[in-house]
PDB file of N, CA and C in Angstrom:
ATOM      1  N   UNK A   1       4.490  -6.990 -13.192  1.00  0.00           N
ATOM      2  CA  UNK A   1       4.981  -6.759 -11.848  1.00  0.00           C
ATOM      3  C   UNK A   1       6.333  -6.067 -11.873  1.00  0.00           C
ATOM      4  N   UNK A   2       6.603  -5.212 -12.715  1.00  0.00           N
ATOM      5  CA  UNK A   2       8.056  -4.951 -13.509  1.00  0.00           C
ATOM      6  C   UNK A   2       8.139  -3.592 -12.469  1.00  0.00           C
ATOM      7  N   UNK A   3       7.422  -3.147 -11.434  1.00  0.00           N
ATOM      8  CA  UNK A   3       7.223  -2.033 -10.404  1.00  0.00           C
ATOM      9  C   UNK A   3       7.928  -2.444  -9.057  1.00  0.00           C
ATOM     10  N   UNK A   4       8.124  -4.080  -9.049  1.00  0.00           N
ATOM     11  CA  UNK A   4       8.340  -4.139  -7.650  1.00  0.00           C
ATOM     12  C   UNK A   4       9.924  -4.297  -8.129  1.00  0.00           C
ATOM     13  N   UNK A   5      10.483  -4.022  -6.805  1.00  0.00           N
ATOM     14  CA  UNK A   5      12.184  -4.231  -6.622  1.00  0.00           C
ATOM     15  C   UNK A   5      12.345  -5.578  -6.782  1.00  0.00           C
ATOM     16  N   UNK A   6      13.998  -5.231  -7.107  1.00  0.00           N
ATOM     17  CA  UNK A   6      14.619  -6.324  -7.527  1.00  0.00           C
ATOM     18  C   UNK A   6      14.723  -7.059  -5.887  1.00  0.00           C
ATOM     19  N   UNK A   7      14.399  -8.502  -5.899  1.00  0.00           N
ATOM     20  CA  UNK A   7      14.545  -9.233  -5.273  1.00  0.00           C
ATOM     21  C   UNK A   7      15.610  -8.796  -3.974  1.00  0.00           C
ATOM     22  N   UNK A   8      15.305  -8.639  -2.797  1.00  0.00           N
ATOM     23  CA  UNK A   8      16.685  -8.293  -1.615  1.00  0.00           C
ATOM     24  C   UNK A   8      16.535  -9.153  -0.808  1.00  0.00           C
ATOM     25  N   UNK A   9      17.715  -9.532  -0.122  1.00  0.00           N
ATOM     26  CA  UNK A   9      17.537  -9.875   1.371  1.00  0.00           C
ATOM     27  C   UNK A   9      16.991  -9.659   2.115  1.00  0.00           C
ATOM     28  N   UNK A  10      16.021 -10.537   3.025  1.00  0.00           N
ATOM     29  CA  UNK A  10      15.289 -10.520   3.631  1.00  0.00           C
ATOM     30  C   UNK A  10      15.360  -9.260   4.979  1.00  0.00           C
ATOM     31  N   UNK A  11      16.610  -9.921   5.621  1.00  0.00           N
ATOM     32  CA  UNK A  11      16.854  -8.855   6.528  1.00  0.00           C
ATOM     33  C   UNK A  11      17.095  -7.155   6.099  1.00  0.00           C
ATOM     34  N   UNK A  12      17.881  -7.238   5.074  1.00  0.00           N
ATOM     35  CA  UNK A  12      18.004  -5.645   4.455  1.00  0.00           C
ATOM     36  C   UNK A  12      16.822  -4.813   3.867  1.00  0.00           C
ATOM     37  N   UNK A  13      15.672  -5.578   3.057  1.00  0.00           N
ATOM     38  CA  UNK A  13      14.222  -5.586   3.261  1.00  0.00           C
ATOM     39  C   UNK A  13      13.639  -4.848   3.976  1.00  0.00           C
ATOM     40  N   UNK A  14      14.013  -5.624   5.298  1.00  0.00           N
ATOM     41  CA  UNK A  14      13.106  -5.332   6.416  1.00  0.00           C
ATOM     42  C   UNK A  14      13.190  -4.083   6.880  1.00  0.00           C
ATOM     43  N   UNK A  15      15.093  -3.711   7.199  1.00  0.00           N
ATOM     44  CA  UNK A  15      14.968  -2.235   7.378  1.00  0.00           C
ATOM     45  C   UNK A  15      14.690  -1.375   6.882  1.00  0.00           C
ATOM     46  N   UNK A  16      14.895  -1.534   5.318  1.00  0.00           N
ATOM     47  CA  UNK A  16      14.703  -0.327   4.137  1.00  0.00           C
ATOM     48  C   UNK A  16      13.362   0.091   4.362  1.00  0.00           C
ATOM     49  N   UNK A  17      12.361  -0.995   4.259  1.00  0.00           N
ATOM     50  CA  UNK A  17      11.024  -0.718   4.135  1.00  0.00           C
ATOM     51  C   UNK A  17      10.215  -0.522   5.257  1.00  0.00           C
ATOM     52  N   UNK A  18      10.677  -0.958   6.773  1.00  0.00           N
ATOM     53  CA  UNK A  18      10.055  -0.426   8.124  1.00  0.00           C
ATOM     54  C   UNK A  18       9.766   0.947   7.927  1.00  0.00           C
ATOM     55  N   UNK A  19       7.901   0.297   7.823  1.00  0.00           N
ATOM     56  CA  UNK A  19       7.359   1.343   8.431  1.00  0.00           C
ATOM     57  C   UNK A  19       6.531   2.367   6.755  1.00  0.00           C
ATOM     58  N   UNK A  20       7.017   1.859   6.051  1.00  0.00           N
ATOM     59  CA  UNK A  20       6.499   2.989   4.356  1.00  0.00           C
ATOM     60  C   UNK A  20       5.543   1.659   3.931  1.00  0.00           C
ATOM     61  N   UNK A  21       4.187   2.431   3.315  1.00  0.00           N
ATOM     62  CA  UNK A  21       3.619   1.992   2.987  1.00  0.00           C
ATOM     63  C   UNK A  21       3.588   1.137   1.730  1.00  0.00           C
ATOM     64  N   UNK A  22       3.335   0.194   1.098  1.00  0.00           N
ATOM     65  CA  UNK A  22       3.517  -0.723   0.188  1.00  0.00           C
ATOM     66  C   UNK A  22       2.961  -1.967  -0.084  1.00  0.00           C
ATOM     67  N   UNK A  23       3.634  -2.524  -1.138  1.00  0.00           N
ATOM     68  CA  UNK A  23       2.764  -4.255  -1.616  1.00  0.00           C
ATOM     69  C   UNK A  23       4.332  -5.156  -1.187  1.00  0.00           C
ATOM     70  N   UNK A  24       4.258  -5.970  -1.203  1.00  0.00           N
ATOM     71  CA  UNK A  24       5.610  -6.985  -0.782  1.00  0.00           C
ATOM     72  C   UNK A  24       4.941  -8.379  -1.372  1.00  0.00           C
ATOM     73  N   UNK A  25       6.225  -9.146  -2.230  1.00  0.00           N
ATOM     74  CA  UNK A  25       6.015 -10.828  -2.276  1.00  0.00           C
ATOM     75  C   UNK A  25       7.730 -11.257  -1.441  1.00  0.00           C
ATOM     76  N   UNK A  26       7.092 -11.686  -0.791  1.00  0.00           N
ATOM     77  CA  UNK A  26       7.766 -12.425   0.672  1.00  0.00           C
ATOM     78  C   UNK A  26       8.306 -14.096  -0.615  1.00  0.00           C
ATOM     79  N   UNK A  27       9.692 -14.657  -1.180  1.00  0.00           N
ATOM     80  CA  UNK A  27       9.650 -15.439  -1.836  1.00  0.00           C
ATOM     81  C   UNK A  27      10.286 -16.609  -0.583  1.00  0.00           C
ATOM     82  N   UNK A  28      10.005 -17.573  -0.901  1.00  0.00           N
ATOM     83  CA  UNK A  28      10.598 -18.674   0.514  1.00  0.00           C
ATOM     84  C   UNK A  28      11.475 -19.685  -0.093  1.00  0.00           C
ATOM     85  N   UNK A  29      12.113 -20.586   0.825  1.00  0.00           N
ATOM     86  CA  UNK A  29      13.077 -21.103  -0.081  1.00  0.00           C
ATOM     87  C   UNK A  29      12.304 -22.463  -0.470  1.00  0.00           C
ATOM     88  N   UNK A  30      10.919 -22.863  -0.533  1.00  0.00           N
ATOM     89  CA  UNK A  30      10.384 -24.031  -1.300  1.00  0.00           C
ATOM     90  C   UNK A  30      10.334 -23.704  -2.263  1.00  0.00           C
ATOM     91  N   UNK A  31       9.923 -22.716  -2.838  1.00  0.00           N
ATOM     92  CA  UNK A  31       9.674 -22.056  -4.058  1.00  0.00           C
ATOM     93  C   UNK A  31       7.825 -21.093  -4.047  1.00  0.00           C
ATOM     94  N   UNK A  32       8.002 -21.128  -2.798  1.00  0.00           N
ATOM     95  CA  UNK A  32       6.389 -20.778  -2.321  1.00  0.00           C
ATOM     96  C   UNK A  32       6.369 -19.036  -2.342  1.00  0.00           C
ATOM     97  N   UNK A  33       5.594 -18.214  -2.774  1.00  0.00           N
ATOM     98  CA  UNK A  33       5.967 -16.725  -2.533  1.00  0.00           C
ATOM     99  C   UNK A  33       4.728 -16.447  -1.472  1.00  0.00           C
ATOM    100  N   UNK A  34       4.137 -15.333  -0.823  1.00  0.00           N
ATOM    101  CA  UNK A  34       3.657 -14.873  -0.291  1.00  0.00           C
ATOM    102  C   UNK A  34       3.336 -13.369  -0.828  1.00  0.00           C
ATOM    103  N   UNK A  35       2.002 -12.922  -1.220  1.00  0.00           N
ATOM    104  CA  UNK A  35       1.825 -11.348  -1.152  1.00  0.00           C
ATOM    105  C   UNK A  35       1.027 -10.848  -0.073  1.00  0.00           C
ATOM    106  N   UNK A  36       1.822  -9.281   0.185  1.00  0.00           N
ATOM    107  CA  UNK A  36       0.965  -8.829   1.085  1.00  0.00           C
ATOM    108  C   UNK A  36       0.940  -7.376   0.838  1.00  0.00           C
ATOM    109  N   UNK A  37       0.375  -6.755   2.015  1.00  0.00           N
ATOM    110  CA  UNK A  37       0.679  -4.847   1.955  1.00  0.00           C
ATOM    111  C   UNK A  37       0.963  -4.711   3.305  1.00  0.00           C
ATOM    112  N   UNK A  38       1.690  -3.398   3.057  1.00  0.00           N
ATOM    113  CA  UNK A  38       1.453  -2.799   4.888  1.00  0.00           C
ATOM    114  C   UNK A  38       1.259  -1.592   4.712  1.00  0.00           C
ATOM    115  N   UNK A  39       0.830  -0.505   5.633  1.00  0.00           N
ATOM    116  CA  UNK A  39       0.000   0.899   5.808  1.00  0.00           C
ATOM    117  C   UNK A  39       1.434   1.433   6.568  1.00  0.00           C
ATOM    118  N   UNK A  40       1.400   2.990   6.487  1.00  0.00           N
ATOM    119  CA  UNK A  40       2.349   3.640   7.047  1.00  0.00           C
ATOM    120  C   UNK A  40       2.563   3.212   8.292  1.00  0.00           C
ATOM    121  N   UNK A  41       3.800   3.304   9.141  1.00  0.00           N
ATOM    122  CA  UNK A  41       3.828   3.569  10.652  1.00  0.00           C
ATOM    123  C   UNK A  41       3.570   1.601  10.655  1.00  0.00           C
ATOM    124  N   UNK A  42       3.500   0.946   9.638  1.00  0.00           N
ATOM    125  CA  UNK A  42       3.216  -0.816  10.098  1.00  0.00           C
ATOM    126  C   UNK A  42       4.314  -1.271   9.611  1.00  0.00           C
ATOM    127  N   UNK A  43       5.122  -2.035  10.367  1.00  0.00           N
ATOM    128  CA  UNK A  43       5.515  -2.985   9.672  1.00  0.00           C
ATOM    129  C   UNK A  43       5.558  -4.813   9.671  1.00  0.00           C
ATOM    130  N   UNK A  44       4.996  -5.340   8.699  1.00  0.00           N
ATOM    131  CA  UNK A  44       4.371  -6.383   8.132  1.00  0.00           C
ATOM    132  C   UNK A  44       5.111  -7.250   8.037  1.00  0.00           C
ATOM    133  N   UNK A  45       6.447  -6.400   7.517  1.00  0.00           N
ATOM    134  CA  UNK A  45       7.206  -7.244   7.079  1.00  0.00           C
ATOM    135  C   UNK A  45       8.237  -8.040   8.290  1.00  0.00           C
ATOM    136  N   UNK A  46       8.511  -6.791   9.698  1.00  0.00           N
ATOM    137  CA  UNK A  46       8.943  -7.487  10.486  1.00  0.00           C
ATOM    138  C   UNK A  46       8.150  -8.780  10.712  1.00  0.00           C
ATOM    139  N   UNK A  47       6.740  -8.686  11.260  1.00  0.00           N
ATOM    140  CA  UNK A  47       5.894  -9.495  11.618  1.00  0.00           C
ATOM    141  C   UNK A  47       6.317 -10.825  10.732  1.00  0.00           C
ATOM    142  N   UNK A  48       6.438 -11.107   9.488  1.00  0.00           N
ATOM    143  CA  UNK A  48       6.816 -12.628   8.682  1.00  0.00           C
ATOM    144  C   UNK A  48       7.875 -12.942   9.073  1.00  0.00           C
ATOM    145  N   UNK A  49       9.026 -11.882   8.986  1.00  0.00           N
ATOM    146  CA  UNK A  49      10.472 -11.979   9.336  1.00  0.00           C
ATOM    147  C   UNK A  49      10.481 -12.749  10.819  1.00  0.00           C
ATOM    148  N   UNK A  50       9.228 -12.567  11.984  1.00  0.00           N
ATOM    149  CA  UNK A  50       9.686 -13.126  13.263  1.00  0.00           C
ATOM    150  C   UNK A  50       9.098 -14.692  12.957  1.00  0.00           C
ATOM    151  N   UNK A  51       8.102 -14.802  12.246  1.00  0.00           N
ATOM    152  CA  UNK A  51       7.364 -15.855  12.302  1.00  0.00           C
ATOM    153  C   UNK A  51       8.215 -17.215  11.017  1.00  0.00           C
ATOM    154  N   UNK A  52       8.144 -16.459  10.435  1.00  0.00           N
ATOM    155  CA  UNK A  52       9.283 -17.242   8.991  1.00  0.00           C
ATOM    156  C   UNK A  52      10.467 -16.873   8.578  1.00  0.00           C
ATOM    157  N   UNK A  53      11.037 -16.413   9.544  1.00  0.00           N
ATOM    158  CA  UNK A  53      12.449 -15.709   8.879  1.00  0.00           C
ATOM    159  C   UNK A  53      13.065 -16.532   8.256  1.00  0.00           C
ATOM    160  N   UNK A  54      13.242 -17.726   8.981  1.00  0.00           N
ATOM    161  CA  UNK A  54      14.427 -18.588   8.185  1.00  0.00           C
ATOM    162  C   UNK A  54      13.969 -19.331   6.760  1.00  0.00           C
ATOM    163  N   UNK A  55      12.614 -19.035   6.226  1.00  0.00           N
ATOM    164  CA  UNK A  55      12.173 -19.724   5.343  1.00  0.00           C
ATOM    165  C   UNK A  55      12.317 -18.854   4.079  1.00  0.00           C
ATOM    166  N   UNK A  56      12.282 -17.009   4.710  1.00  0.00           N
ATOM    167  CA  UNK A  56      12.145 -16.590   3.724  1.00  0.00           C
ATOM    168  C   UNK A  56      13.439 -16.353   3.218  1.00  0.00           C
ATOM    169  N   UNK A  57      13.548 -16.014   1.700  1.00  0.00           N
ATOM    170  CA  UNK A  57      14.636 -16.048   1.118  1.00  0.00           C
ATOM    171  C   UNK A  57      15.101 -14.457   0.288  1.00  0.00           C
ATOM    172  N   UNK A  58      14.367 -13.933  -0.331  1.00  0.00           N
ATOM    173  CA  UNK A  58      14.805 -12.854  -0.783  1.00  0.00           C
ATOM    174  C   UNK A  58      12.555 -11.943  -0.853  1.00  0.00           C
ATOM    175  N   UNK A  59      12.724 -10.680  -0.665  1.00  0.00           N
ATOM    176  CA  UNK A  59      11.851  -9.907  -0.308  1.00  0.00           C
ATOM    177  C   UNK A  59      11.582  -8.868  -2.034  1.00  0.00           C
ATOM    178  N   UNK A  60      10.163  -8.702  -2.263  1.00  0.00           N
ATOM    179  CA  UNK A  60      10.256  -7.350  -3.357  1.00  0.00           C
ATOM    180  C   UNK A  60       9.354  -6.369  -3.117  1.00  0.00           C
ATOM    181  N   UNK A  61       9.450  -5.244  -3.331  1.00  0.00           N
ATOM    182  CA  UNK A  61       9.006  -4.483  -2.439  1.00  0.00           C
ATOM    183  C   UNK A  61       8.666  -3.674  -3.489  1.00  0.00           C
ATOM    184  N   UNK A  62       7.186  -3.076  -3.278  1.00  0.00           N
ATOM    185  CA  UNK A  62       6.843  -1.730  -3.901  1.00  0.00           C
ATOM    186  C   UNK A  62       6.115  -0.653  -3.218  1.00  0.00           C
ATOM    187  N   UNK A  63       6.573   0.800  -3.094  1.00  0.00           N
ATOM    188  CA  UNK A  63       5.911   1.442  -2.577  1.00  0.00           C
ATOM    189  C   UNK A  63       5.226   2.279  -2.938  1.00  0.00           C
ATOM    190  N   UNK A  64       4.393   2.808  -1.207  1.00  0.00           N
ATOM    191  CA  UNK A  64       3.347   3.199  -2.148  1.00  0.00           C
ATOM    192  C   UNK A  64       2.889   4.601  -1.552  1.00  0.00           C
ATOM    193  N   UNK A  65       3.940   5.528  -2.822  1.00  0.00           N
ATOM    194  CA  UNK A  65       3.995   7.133  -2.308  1.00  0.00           C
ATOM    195  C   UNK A  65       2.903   7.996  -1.777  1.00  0.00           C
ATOM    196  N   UNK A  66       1.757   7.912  -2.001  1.00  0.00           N
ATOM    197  CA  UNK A  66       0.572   8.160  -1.466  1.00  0.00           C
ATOM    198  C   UNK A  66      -0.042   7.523  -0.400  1.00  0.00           C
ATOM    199  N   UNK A  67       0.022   7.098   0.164  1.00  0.00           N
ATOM    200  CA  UNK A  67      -0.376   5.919   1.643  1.00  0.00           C
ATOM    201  C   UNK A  67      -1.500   5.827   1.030  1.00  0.00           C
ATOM    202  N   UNK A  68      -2.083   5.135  -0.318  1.00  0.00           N
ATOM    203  CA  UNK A  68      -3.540   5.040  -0.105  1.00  0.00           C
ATOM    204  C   UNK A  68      -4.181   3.391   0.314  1.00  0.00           C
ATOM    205  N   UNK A  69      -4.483   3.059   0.928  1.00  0.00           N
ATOM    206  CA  UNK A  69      -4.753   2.004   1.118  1.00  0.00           C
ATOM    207  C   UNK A  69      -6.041   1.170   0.323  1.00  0.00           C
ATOM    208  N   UNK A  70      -6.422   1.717  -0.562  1.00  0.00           N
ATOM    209  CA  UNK A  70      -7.181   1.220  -1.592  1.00  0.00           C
ATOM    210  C   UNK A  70      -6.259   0.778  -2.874  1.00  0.00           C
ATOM    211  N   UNK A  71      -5.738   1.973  -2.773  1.00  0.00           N
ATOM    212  CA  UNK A  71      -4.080   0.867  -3.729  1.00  0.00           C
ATOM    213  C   UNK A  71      -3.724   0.050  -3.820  1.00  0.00           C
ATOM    214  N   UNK A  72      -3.182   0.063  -2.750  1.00  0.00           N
ATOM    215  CA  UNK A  72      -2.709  -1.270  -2.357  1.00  0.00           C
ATOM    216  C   UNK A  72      -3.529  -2.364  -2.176  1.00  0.00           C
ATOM    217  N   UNK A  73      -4.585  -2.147  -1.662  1.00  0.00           N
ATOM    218  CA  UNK A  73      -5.397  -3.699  -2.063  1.00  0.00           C
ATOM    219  C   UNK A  73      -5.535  -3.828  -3.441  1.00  0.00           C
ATOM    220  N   UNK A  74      -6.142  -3.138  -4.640  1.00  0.00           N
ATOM    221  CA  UNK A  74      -6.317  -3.434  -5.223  1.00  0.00           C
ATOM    222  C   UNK A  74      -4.569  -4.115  -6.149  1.00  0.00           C
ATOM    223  N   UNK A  75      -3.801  -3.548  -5.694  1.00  0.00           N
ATOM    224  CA  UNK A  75      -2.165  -4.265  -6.302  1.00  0.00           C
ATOM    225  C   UNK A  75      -2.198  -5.511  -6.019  1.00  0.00           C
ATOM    226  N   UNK A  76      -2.689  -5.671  -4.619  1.00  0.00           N
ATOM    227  CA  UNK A  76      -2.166  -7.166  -3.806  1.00  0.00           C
ATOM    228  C   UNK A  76      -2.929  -8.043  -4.373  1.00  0.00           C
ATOM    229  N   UNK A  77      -4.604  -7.579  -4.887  1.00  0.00           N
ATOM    230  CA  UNK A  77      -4.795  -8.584  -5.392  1.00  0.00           C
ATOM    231  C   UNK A  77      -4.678  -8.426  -7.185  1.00  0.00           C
ATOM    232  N   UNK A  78      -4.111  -7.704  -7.633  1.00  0.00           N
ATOM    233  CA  UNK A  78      -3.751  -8.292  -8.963  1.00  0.00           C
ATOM    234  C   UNK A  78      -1.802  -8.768  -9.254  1.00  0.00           C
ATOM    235  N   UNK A  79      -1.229  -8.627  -8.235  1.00  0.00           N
ATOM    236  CA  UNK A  79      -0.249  -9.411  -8.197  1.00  0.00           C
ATOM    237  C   UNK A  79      -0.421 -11.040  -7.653  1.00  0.00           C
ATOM    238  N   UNK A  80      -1.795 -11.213  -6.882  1.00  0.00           N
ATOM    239  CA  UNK A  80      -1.949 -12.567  -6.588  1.00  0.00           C
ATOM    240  C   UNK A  80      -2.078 -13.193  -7.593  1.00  0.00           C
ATOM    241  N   UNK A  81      -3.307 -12.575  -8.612  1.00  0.00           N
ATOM    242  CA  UNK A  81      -3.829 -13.324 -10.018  1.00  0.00           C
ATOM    243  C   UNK A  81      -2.600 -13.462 -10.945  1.00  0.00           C
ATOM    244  N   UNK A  82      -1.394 -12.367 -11.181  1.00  0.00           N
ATOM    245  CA  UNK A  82      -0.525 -12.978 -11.953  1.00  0.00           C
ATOM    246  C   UNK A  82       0.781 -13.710 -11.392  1.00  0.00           C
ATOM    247  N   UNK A  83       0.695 -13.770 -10.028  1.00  0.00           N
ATOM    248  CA  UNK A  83       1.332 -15.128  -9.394  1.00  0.00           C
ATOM    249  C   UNK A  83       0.774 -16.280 -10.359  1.00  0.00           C
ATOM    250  N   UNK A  84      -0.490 -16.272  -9.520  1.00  0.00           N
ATOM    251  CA  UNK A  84      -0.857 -17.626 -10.131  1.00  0.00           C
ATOM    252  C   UNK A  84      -0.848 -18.254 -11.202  1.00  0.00           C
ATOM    253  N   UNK A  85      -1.664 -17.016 -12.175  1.00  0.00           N
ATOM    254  CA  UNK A  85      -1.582 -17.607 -13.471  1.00  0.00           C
ATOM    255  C   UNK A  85      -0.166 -17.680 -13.853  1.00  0.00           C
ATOM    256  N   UNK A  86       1.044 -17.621 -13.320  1.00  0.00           N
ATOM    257  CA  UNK A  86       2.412 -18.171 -13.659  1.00  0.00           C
ATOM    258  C   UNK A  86       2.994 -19.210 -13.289  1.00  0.00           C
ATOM    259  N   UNK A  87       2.095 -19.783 -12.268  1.00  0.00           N
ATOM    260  CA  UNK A  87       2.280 -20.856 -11.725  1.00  0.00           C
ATOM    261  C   UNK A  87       2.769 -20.940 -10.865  1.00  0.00           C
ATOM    262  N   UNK A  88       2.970 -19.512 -10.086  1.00  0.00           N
ATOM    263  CA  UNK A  88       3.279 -19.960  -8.564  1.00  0.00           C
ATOM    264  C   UNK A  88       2.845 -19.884  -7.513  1.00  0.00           C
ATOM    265  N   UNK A  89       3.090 -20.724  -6.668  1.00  0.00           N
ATOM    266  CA  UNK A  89       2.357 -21.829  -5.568  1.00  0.00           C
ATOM    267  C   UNK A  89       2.623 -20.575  -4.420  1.00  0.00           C
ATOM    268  N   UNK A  90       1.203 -20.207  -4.073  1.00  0.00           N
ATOM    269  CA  UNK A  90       1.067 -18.951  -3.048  1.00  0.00           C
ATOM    270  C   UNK A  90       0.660 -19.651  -1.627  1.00  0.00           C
ATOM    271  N   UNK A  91       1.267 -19.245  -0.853  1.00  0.00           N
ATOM    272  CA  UNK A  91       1.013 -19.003   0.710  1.00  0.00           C
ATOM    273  C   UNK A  91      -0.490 -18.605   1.439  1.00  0.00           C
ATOM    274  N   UNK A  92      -0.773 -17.242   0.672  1.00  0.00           N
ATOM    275  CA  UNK A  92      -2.379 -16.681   0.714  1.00  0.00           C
ATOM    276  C   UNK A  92      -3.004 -17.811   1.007  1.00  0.00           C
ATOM    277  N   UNK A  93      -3.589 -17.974   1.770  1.00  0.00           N
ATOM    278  CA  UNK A  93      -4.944 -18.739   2.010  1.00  0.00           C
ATOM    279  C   UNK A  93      -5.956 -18.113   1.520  1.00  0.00           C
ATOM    280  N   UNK A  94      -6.563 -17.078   1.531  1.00  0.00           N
ATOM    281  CA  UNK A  94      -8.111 -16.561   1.219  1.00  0.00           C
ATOM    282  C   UNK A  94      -7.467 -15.118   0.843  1.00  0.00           C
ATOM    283  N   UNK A  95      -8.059 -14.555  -0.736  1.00  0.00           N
ATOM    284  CA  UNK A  95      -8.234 -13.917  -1.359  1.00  0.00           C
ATOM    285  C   UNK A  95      -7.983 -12.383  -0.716  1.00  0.00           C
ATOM    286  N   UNK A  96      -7.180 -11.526  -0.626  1.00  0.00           N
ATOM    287  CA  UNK A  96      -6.868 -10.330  -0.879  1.00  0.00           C
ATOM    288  C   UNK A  96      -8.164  -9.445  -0.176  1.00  0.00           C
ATOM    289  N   UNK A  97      -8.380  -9.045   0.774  1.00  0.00           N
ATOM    290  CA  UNK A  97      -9.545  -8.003   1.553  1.00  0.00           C
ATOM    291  C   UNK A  97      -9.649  -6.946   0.757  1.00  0.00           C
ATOM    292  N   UNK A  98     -10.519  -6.268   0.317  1.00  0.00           N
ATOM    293  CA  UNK A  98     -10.750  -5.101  -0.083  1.00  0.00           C
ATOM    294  C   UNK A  98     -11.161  -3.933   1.396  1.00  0.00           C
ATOM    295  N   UNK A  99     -10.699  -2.832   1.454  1.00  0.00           N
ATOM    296  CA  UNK A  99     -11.228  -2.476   2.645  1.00  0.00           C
ATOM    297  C   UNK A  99     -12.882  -1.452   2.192  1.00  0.00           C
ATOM    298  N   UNK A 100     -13.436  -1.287   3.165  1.00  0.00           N
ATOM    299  CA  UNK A 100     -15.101  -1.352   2.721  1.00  0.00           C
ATOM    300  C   UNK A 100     -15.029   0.196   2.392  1.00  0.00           C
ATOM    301  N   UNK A 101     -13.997   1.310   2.910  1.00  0.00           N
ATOM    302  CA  UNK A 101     -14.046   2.370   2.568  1.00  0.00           C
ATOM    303  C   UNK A 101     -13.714   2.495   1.092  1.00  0.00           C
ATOM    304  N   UNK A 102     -13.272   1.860   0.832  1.00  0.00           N
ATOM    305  CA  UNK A 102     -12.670   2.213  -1.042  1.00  0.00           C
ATOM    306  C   UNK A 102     -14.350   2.039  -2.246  1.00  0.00           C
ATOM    307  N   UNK A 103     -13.935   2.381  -2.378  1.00  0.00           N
ATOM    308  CA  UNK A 103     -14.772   2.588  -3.828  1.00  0.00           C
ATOM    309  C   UNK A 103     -14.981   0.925  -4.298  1.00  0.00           C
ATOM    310  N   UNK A 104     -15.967   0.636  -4.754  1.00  0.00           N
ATOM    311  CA  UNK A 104     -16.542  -0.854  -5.341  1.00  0.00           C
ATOM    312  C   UNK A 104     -15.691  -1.311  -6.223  1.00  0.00           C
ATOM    313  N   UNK A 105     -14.950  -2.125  -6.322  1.00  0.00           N
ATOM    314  CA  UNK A 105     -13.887  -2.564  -7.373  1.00  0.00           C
ATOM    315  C   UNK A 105     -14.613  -3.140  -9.060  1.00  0.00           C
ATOM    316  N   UNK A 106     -14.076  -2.550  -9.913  1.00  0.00           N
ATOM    317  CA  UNK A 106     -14.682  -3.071 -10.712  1.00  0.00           C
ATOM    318  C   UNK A 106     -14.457  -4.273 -11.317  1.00  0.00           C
ATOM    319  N   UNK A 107     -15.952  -4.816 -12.173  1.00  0.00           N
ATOM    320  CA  UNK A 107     -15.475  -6.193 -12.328  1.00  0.00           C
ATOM    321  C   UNK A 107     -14.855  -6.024 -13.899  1.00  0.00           C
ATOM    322  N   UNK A 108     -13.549  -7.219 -14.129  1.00  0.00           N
ATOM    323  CA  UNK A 108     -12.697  -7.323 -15.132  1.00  0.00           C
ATOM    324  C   UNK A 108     -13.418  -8.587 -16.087  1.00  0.00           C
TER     325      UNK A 108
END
């Protein structure tokens, strides 16, 4: 995961990255992280910031110079798998969407 930024403030985060496409782990102050993506022209990250602001603690951000949105799913969910297998305690409820236009993911 040596692609995503160094850990920022949540609020400074938010502006840098309003709106550019990317993967984000949202870290909180239990020790709980969150991954997600957002698509050009979205931002995602406001959306946590209104709902959890005060929980979250520092933001990492990677973008994603091509807006492809098959990218990025496929990032979000292999940054989930090496969350986990590190042992940390994710937010995600249900597994990473693939969107149906992308190409069949292959199996590992």
């Amino acid at each position: 995961m040596s692609r995503y930024s160094e850990s920022k403030h949540p609020h400074h985060a938010v502006r840098q990255f309003r709106g550019q496409p990317g993967n984000y782990i949202l870290h909180f102050s239990d020790g709980t992280a969150y991954v997600g993506r957002q698509g050009a022209h979205v931002s995602r990250l406001d959306a946590h910031m209104r709902t959890h602001g005060e929980q979250v603690v520092g933001v990492q951000f990677m973008t994603d110079h091509e807006n492809n949105q098959c990218v990025r799913a496929e990032r979000e969910q292999r940054t989930v798998k090496q969350l986990e297998r590190a042992g940390v305690m994710l937010r995600n409820l249900i597994e990473p969407s693939h969107p149906q236009s992308c190409p069949p993911r292959r199996k590992r």
